[in-house]
C-alpha atoms as a PDB file:
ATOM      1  CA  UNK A   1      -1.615 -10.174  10.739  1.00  0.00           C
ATOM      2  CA  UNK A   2      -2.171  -6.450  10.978  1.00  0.00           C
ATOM      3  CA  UNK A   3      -6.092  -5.751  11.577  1.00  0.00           C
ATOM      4  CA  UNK A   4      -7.646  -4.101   8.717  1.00  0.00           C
ATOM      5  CA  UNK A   5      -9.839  -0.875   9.470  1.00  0.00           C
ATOM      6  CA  UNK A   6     -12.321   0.190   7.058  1.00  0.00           C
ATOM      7  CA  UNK A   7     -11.593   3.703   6.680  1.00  0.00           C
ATOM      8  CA  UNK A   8     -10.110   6.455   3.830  1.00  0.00           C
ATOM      9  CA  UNK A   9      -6.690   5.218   2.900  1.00  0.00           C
ATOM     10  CA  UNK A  10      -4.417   7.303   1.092  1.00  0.00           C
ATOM     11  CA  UNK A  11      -2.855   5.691  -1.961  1.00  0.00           C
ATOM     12  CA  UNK A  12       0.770   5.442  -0.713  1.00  0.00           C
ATOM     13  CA  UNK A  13      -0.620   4.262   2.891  1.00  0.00           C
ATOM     14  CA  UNK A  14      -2.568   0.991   1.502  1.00  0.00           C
ATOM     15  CA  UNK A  15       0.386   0.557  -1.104  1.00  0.00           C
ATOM     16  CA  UNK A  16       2.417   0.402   2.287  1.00  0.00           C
ATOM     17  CA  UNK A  17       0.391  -2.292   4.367  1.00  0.00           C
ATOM     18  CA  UNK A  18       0.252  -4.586   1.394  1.00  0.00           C
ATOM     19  CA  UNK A  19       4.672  -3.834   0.810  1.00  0.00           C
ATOM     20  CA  UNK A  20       5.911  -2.791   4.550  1.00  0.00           C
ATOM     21  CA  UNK A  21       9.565  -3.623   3.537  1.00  0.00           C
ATOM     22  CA  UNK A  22       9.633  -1.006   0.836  1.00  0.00           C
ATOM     23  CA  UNK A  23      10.027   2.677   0.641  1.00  0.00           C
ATOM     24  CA  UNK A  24       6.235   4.515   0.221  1.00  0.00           C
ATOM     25  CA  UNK A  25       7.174   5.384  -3.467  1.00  0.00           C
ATOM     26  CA  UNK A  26       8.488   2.081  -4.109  1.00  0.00           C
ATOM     27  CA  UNK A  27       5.199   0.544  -2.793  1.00  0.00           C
ATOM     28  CA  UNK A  28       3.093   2.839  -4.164  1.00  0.00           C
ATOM     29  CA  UNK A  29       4.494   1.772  -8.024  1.00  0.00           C
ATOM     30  CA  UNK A  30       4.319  -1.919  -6.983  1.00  0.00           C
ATOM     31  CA  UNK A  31       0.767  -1.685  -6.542  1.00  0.00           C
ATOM     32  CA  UNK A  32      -0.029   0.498  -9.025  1.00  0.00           C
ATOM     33  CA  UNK A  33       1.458  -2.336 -11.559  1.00  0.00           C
ATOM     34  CA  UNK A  34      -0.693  -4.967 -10.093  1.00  0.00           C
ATOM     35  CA  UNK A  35      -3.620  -2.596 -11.125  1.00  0.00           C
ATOM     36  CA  UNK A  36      -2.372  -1.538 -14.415  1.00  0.00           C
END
């Protein structure tokens, strides 16, 4: 498991590190579901 920095993330950066196999925008609307 990838060690987790506490730092600014950009939105389509922490979408990425929870959905590495997918494409930054694809990420980035994954997560955004699991908040909507």
């Amino acid at each position: 498991m990838i060690e987790f920095k506490i730092r600014a993330y950009g939105r389509m950066e922490l979408a990425q590190l929870y959905s590495p196999e997918l494409t930054g925008i694809a990420a980035y609307r994954k997560m955004n579901k699991w908040i909507v």
